[in-house]
Protein backbone atom coordinates (compact mmCIF):
# COMPACT_ATOMS: atom_id res chain seq x y z
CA UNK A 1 4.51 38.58 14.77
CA UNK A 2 2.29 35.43 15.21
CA UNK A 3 2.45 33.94 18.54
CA UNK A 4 4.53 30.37 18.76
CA UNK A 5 1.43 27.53 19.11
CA UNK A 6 0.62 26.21 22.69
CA UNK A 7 2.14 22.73 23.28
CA UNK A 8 -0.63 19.67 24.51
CA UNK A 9 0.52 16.51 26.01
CA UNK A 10 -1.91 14.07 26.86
CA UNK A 11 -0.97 10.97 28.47
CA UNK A 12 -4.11 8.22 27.42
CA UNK A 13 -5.34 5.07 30.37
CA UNK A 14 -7.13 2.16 29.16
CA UNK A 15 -9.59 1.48 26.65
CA UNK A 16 -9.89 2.45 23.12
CA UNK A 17 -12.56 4.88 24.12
CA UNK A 18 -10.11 6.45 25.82
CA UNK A 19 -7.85 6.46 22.53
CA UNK A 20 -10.81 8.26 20.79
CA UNK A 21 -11.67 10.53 23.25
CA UNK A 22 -8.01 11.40 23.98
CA UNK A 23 -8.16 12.40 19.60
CA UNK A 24 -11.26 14.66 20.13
CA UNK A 25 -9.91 16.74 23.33
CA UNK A 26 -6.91 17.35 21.34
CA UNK A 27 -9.17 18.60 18.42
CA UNK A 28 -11.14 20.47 20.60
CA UNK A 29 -8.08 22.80 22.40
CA UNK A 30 -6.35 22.90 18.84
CA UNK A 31 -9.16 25.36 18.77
CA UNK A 32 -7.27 27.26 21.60
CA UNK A 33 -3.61 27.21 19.60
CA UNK A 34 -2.73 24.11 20.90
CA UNK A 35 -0.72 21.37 19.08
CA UNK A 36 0.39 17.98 20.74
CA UNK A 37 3.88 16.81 21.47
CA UNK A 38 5.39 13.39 22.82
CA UNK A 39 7.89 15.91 25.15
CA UNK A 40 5.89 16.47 28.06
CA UNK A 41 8.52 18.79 29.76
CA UNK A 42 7.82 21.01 26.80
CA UNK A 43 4.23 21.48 26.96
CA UNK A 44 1.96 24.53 27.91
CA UNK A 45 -0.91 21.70 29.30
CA UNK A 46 -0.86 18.10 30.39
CA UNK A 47 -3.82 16.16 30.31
CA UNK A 48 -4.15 12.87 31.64
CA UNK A 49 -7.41 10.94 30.41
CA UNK A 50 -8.30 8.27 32.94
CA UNK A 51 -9.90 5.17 33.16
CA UNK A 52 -11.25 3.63 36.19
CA UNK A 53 -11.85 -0.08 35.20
CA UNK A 54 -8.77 -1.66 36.39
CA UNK A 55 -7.59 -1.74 40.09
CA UNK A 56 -5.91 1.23 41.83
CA UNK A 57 -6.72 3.58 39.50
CA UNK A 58 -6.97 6.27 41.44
CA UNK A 59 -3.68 5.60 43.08
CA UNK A 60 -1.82 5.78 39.50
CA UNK A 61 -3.06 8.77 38.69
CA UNK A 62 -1.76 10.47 41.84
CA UNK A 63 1.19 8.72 41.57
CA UNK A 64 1.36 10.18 38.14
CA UNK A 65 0.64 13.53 39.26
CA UNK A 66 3.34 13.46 42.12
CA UNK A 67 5.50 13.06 39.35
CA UNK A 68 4.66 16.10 37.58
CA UNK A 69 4.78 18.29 40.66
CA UNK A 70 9.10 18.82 39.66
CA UNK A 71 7.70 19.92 36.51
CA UNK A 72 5.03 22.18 37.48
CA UNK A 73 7.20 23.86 40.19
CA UNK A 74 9.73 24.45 37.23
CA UNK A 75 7.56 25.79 34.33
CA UNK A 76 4.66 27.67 37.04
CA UNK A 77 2.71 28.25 34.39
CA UNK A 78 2.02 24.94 33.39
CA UNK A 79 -1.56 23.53 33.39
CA UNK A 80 -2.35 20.16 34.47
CA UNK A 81 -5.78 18.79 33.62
CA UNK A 82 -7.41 14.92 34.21
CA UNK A 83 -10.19 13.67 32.28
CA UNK A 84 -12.18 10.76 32.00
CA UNK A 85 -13.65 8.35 34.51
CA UNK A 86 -11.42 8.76 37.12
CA UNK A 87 -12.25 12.43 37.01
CA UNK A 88 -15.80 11.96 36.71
CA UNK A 89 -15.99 9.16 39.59
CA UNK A 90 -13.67 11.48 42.29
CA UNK A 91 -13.34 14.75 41.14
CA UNK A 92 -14.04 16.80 43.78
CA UNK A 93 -11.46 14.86 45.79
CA UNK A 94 -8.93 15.24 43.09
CA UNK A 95 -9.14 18.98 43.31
CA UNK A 96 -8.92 18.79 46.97
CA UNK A 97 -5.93 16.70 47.41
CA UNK A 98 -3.61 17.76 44.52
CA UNK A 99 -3.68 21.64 44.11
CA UNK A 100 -1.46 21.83 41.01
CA UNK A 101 -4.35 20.38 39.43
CA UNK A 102 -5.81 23.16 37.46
CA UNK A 103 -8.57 21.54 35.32
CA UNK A 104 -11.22 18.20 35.97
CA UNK A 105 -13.43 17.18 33.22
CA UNK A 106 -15.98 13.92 33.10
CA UNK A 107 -16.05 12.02 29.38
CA UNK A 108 -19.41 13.68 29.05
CA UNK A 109 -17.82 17.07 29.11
CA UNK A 110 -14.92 17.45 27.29
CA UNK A 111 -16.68 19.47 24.60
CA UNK A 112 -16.24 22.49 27.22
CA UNK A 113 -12.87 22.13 27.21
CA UNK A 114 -12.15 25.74 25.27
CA UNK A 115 -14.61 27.47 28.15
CA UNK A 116 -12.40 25.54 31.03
CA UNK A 117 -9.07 26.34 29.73
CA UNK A 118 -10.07 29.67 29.35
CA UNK A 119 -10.63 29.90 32.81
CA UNK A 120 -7.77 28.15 34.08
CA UNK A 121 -5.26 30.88 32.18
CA UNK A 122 -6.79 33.64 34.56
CA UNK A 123 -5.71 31.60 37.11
CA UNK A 124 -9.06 29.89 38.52
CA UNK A 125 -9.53 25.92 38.68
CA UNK A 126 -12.05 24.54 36.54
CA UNK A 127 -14.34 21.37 37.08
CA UNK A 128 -17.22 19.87 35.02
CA UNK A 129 -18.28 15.96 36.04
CA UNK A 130 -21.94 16.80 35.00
CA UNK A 131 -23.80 14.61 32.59
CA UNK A 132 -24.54 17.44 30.39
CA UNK A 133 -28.16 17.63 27.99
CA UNK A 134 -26.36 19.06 25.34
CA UNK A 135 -24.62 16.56 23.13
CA UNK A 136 -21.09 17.04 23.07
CA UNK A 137 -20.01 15.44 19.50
CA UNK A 138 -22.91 18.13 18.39
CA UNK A 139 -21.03 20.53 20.16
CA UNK A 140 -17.76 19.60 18.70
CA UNK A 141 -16.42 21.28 15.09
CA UNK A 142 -15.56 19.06 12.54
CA UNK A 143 -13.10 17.23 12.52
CA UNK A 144 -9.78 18.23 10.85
CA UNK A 145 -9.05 16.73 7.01
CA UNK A 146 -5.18 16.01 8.11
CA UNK A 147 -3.78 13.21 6.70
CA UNK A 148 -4.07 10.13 9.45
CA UNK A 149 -3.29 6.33 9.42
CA UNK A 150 -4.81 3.60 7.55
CA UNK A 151 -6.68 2.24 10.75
CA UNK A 152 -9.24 4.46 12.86
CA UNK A 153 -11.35 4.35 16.48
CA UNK A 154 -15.24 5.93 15.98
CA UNK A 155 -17.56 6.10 19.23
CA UNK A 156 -20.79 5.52 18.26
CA UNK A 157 -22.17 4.40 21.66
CA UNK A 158 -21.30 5.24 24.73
CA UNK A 159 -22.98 4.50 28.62
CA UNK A 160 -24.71 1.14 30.28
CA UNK A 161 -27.49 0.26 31.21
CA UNK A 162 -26.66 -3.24 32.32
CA UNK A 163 -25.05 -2.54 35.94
CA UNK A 164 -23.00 -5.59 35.90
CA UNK A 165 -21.94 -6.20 39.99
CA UNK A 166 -18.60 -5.19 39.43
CA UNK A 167 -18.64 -2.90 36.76
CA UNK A 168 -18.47 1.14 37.48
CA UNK A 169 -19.09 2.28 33.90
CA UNK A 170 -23.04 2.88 34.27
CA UNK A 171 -21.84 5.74 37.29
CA UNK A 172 -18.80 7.09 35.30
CA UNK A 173 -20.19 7.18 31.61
CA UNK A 174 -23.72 7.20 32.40
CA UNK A 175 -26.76 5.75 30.67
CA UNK A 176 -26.76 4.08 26.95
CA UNK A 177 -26.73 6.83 24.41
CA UNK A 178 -26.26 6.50 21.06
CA UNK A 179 -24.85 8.92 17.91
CA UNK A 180 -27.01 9.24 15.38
CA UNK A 181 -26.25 7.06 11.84
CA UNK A 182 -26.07 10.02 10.12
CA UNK A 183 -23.12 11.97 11.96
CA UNK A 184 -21.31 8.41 12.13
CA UNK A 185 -21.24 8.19 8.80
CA UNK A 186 -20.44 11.64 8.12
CA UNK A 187 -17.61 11.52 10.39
CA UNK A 188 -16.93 7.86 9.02
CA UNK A 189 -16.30 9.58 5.47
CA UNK A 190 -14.32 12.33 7.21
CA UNK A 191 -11.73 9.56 8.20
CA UNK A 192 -11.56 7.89 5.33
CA UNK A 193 -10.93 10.77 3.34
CA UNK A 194 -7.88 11.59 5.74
CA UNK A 195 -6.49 8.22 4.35
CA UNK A 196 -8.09 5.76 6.61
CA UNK A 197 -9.06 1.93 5.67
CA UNK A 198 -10.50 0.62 8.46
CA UNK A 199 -12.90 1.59 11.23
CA UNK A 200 -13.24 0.28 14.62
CA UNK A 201 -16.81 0.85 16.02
CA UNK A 202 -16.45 1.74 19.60
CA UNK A 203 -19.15 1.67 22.33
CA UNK A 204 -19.17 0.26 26.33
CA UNK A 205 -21.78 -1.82 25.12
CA UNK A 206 -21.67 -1.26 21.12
CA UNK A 207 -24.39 -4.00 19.44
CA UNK A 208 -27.08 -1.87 21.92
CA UNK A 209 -26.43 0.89 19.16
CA UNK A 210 -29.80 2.12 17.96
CA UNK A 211 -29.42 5.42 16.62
CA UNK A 212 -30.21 4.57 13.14
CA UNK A 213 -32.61 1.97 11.45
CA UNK A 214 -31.70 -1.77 12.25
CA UNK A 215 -29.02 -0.83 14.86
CA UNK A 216 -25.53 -1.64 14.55
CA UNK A 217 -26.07 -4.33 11.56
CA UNK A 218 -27.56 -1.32 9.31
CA UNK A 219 -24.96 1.15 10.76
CA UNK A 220 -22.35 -1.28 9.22
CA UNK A 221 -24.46 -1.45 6.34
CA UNK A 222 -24.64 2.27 5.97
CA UNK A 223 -20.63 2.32 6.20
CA UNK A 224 -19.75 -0.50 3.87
CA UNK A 225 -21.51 1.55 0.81
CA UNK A 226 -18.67 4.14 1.81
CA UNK A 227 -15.35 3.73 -1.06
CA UNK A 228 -12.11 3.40 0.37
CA UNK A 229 -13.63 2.28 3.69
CA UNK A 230 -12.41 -1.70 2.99
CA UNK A 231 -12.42 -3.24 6.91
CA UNK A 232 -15.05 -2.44 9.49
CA UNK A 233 -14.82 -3.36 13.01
CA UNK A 234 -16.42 -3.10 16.53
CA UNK A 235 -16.07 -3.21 20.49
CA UNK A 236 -17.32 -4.39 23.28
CA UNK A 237 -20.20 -6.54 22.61
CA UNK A 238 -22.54 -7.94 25.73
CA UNK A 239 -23.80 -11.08 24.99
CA UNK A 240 -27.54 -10.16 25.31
CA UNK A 241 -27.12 -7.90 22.36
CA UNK A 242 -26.09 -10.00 19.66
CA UNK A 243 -29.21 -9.99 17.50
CA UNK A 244 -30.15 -12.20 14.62
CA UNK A 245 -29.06 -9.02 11.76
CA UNK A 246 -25.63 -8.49 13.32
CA UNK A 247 -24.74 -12.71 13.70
CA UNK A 248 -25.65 -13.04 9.94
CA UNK A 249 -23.80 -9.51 8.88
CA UNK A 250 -21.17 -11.30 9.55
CA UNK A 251 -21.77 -13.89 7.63
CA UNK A 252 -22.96 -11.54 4.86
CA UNK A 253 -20.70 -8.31 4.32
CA UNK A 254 -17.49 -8.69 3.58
CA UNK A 255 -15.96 -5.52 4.97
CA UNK A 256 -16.97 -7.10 8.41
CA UNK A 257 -13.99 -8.95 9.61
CA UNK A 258 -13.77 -12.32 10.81
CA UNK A 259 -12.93 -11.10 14.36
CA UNK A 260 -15.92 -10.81 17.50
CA UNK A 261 -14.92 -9.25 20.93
CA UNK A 262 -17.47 -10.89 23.23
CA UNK A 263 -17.22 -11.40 27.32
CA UNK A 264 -18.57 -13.71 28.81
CA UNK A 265 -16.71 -13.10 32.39
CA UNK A 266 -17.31 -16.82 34.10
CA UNK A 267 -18.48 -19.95 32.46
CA UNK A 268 -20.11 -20.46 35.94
CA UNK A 269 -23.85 -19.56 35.96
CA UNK A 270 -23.77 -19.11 39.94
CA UNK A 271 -21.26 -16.25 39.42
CA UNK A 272 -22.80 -14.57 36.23
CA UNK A 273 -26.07 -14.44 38.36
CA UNK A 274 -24.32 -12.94 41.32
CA UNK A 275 -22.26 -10.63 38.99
CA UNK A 276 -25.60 -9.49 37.32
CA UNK A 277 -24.99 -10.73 33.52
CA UNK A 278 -28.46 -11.64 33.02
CA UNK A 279 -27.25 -14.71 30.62
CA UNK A 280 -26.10 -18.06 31.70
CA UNK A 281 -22.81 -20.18 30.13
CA UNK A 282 -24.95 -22.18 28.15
CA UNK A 283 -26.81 -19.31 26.31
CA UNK A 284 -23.36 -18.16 25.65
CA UNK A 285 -22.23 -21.12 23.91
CA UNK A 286 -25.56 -21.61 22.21
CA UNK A 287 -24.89 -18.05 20.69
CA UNK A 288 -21.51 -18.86 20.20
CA UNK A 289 -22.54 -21.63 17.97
CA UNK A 290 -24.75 -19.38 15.66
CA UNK A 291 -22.33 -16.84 15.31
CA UNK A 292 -19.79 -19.65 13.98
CA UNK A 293 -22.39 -21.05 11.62
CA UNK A 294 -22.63 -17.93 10.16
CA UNK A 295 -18.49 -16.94 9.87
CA UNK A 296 -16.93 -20.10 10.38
CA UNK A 297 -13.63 -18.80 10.33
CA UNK A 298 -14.26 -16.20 12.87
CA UNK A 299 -12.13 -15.52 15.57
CA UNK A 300 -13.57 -15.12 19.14
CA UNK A 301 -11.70 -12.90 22.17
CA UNK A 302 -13.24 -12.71 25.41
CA UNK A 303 -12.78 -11.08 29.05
CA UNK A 304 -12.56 -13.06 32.41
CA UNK A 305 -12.42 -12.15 35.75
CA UNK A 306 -11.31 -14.72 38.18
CA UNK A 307 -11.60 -14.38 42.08
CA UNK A 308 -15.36 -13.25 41.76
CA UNK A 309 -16.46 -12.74 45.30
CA UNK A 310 -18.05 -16.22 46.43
CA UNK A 311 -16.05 -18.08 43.12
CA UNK A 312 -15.64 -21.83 44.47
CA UNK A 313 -13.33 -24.30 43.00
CA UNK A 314 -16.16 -26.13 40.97
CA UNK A 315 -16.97 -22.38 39.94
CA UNK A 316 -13.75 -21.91 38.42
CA UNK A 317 -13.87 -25.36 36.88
CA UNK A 318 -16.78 -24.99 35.05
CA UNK A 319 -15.10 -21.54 33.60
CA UNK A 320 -12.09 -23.36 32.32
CA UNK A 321 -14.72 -26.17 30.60
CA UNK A 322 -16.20 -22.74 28.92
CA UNK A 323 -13.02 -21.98 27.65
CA UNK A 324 -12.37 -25.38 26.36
CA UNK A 325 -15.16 -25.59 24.31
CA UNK A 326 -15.12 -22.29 22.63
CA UNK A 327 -11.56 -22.14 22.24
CA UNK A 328 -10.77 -18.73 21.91
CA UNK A 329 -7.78 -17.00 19.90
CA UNK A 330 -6.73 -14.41 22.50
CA UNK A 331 -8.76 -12.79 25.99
CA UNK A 332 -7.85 -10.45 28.40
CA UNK A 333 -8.16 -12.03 32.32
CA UNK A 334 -7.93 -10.51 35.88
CA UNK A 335 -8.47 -11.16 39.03
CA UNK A 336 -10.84 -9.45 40.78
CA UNK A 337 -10.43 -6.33 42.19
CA UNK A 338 -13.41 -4.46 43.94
CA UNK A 339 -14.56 -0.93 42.58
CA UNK A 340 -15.35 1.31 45.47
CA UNK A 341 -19.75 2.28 44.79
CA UNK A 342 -20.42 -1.22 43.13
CA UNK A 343 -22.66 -4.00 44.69
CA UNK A 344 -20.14 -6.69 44.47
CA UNK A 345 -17.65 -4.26 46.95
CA UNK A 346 -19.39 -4.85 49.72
CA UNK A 347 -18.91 -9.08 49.37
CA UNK A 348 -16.11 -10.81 50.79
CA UNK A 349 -13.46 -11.51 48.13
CA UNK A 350 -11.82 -15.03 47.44
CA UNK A 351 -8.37 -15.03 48.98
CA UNK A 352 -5.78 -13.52 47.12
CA UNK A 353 -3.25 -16.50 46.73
CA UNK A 354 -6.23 -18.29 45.73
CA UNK A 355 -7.48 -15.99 43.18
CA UNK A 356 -3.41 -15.73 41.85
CA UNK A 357 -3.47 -19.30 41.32
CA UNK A 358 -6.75 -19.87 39.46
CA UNK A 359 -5.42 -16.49 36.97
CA UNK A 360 -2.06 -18.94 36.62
CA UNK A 361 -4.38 -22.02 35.30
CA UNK A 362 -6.55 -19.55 33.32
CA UNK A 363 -4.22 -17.43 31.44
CA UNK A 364 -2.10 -20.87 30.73
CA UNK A 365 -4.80 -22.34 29.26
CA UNK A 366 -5.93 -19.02 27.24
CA UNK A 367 -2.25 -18.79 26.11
CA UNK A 368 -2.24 -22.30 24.64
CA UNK A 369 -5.34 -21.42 22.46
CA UNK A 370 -3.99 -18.37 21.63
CA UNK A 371 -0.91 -19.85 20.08
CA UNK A 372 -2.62 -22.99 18.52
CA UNK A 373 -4.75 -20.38 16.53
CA UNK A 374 -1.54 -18.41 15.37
CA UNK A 375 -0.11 -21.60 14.92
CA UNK A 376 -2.81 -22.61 12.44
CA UNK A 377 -2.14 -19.65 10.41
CA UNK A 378 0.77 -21.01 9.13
CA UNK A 379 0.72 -21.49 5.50
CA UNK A 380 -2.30 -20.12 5.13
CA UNK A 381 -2.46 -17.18 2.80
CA UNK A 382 -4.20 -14.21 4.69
CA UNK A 383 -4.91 -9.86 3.58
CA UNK A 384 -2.76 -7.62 5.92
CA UNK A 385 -3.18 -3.97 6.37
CA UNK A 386 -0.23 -2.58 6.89
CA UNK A 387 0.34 0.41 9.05
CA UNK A 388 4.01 1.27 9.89
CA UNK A 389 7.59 0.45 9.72
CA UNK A 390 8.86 -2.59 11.96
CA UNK A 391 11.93 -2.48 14.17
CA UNK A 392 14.09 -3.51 11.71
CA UNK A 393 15.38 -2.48 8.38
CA UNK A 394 12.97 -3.13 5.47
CA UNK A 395 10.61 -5.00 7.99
CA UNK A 396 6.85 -3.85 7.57
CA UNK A 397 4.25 -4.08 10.14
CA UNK A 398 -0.16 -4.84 10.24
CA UNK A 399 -2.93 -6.80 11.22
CA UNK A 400 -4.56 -9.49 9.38
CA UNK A 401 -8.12 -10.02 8.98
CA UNK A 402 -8.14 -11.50 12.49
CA UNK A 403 -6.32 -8.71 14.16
CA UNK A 404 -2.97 -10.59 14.57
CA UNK A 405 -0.12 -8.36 14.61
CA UNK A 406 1.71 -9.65 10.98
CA UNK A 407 5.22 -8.40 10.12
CA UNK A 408 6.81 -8.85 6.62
CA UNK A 409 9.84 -8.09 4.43
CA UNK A 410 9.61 -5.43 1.94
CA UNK A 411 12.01 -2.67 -0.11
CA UNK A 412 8.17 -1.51 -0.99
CA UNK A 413 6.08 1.60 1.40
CA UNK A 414 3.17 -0.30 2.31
CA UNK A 415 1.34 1.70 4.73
CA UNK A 416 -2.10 1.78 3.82
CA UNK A 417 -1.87 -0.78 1.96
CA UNK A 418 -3.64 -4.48 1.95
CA UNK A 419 -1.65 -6.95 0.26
CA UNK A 420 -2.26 -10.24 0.63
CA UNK A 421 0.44 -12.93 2.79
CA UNK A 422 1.72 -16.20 2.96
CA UNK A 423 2.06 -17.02 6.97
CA UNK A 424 5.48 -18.46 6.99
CA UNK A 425 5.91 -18.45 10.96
CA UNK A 426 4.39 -18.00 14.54
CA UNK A 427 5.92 -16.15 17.64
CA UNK A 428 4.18 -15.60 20.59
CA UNK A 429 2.15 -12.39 20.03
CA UNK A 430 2.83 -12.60 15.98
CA UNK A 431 2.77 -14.08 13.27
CA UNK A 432 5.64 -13.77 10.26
CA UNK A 433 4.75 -13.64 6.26
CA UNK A 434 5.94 -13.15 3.06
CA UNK A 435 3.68 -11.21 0.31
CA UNK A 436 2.32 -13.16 -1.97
């Protein structure tokens, strides 16, 4: 009689790193008999995968864990596991302060996952926050040739070297590596055989890719020959990276979409010295300008954090100019919070009802871009990749070529499918159509 499969449920923080990573640890312990569920009080193992970027990270995750303790004191032979950077940045102390933890592995180890659960069913705790030599997507099998979605996240890149002030990625993902082309694009056909369309390139810092010949502009290259692969993406770009070959791939292949991810931070060269960006606001622009010369209908996101320790009034001003003259179609903002083992921690932070106001101004001004470029959309005809049913009847949902959420009415199955739309209306975070 063949034993019933181990049940995984993996609860994913943050980034889309996190998103892929999440997919490979899964892969990996479907190795061991497990298969993932959405029940958590049904599974064999919970994992939690981590991030540490935002503030009080650590205190969600033990929050989180509190929760489960009900759970684990029910089912005693549950295993609870957390992964990623929280894990690699205090993993000692998470063993130490929550013993129900059973398992703690860094996002440069999760390849060992088999070996650690192993261990954990004989009823030690495991933990592995090394850096390991060994490459872990060598380590890895294959991936599986089950049918998927038409939209897909691929690390290619993954570490920094740029030790930004307030940044803890270069401690928790280590230096800049990058895959090689060749197991990209191997893995890149993989996915598209599965039923996938488009690819989103993922990397902390992803145009410092140079594992192949003429970095991430020939990786793109290299994926565009690929049939059936029809959109190509990536994320997050640093500014210093954007060489000549990727601007005018942009300009050049059109399976790259019209759509750049690219922080700048502050518009405020003061605080991008003092928060170690090694560019100022004007180089920004100046790029900025080349990259629209070569896709003119690109659409730019950024990141911002306001409340930069030492961030004066005429500081903040000269961000909000930045953001007038780029005018952006979406960005993510926050106020600063410090990350405990990073230089800016140890400066004394702008008050907080300070910092809360300046966030207001920023994010109202960041909305009122956003929605002018939706607005624009409107009865303009765009291509839509649709991925899944909306919330109501016969209502279809995708993203355009920009990456705004589009919904549509339709008696038709069009997931996977690009079709093109008429942009009939504009809500807040979408935009409505009609196929054309």
């Amino acid at each position: 009689m063949t034993a019933a499969p181990k049940k995984l449920f993996i609860k994913t923080y943050g980034c889309q790193m996190n998103v892929y990573d999440s997919e490979r640890m899964a892969e990996t312990l479907g190795q061991q008999g497990y298969v993932t569920t959405d029940n958590q009080a049904e599974a064999d193992m919970v994992l939690l995968n981590t991030c540490h970027i935002r503030e009080k990270a650590a205190e969600k995750l033990y929050s989180d864990l509190g929760r489960l303790k009900p759970l684990k004191a029910e089912k005693p032979d549950l295993k609870i596991g957390v992964a990623g950077c929280v894990a690699q940045a205090e993993g000692e102390e998470i063993v130490r302060r929550m013993p129900l933890v059973d398992l703690v592995v860094g996002p440069q180890s999760y390849h060992r996952l088999p070996q650690m659960e192993a261990q954990v069913q004989t009823g030690k705790r495991a933990l592995d926050t090394e850096f390991p030599e060994d490459d872990k997507f060598d380590v890895m099998a294959a991936r599986p040739k089950a049918k998927r979605g038409p939209t897909a996240f691929l690390t290619v890149q993954e570490g920094c070297d740029k030790f930004c002030a307030f940044c803890v990625v270069p401690y928790t993902r280590g230096a800049e590596i990058s895959r090689p082309a060749d197991k990209i694009i191997a893995e890149a056909r993989g996915l598209v055989e599965a039923g996938v369309r488009e690819i989103t390139l993922l990397g902390q810092n992803v145009n410092a890719y140079h594992g192949g010949a003429g970095g991430l502009a020939g990786l793109c290259a290299e994926l565009a020959k690929i049939d059936g692969l029809d959109r190509i993406r990536y994320t997050t770009s640093h500014p210093n990276d954007m060489d000549d070959a990727l601007i005018a791939a942009h300009g050049e292949e059109p399976k790259m979409m019209p759509y750049l991810h690219l922080p700048v931070q502050s518009g405020s060269d003061r605080i991008l010295k003092a928060m170690n960006r090694k560019h100022t606001a004007e180089a920004y622009l100046r790029l900025i300008e080349r990259i629209r010369a070569a896709r003119p209908d690109i659409l730019l996101t950024s990141d911002f954090i306001v409340g930069f320790p030492g961030e004066t009034d005429d500081d903040f001003e000269q961000t909000l100019q930045l953001i007038e003259a780029v005018g952006y179609g979406a960005a993510y903002s926050f106020k600063y919070s410090a990350r405990p083992g990073t230089p800016a921690a140890e400066k004394e932070d702008v008050p907080s009802d300070v910092a809360d106001e300046r966030l207001q101004r920023l994010q109202a001004l960041l909305t009122q871009q956003q929605r002018a470029a939706q607005n624009a959309m409107v009865g303009k005809t765009t291509t839509v990749l649709f991925e899944k049913p909306g919330r109501l009847d016969r209502q279809w949902g995708g993203k355009s070529e920009h990456l705004h959420a589009v919904h549509v009415e339709s008696e038709e199955d069009l997931r996977g499918q690009i079709r093109e739309v008429l942009i009939t209306a504009s809500a807040p975070n979408s935009l409505a159509g009609q196929l054309t």
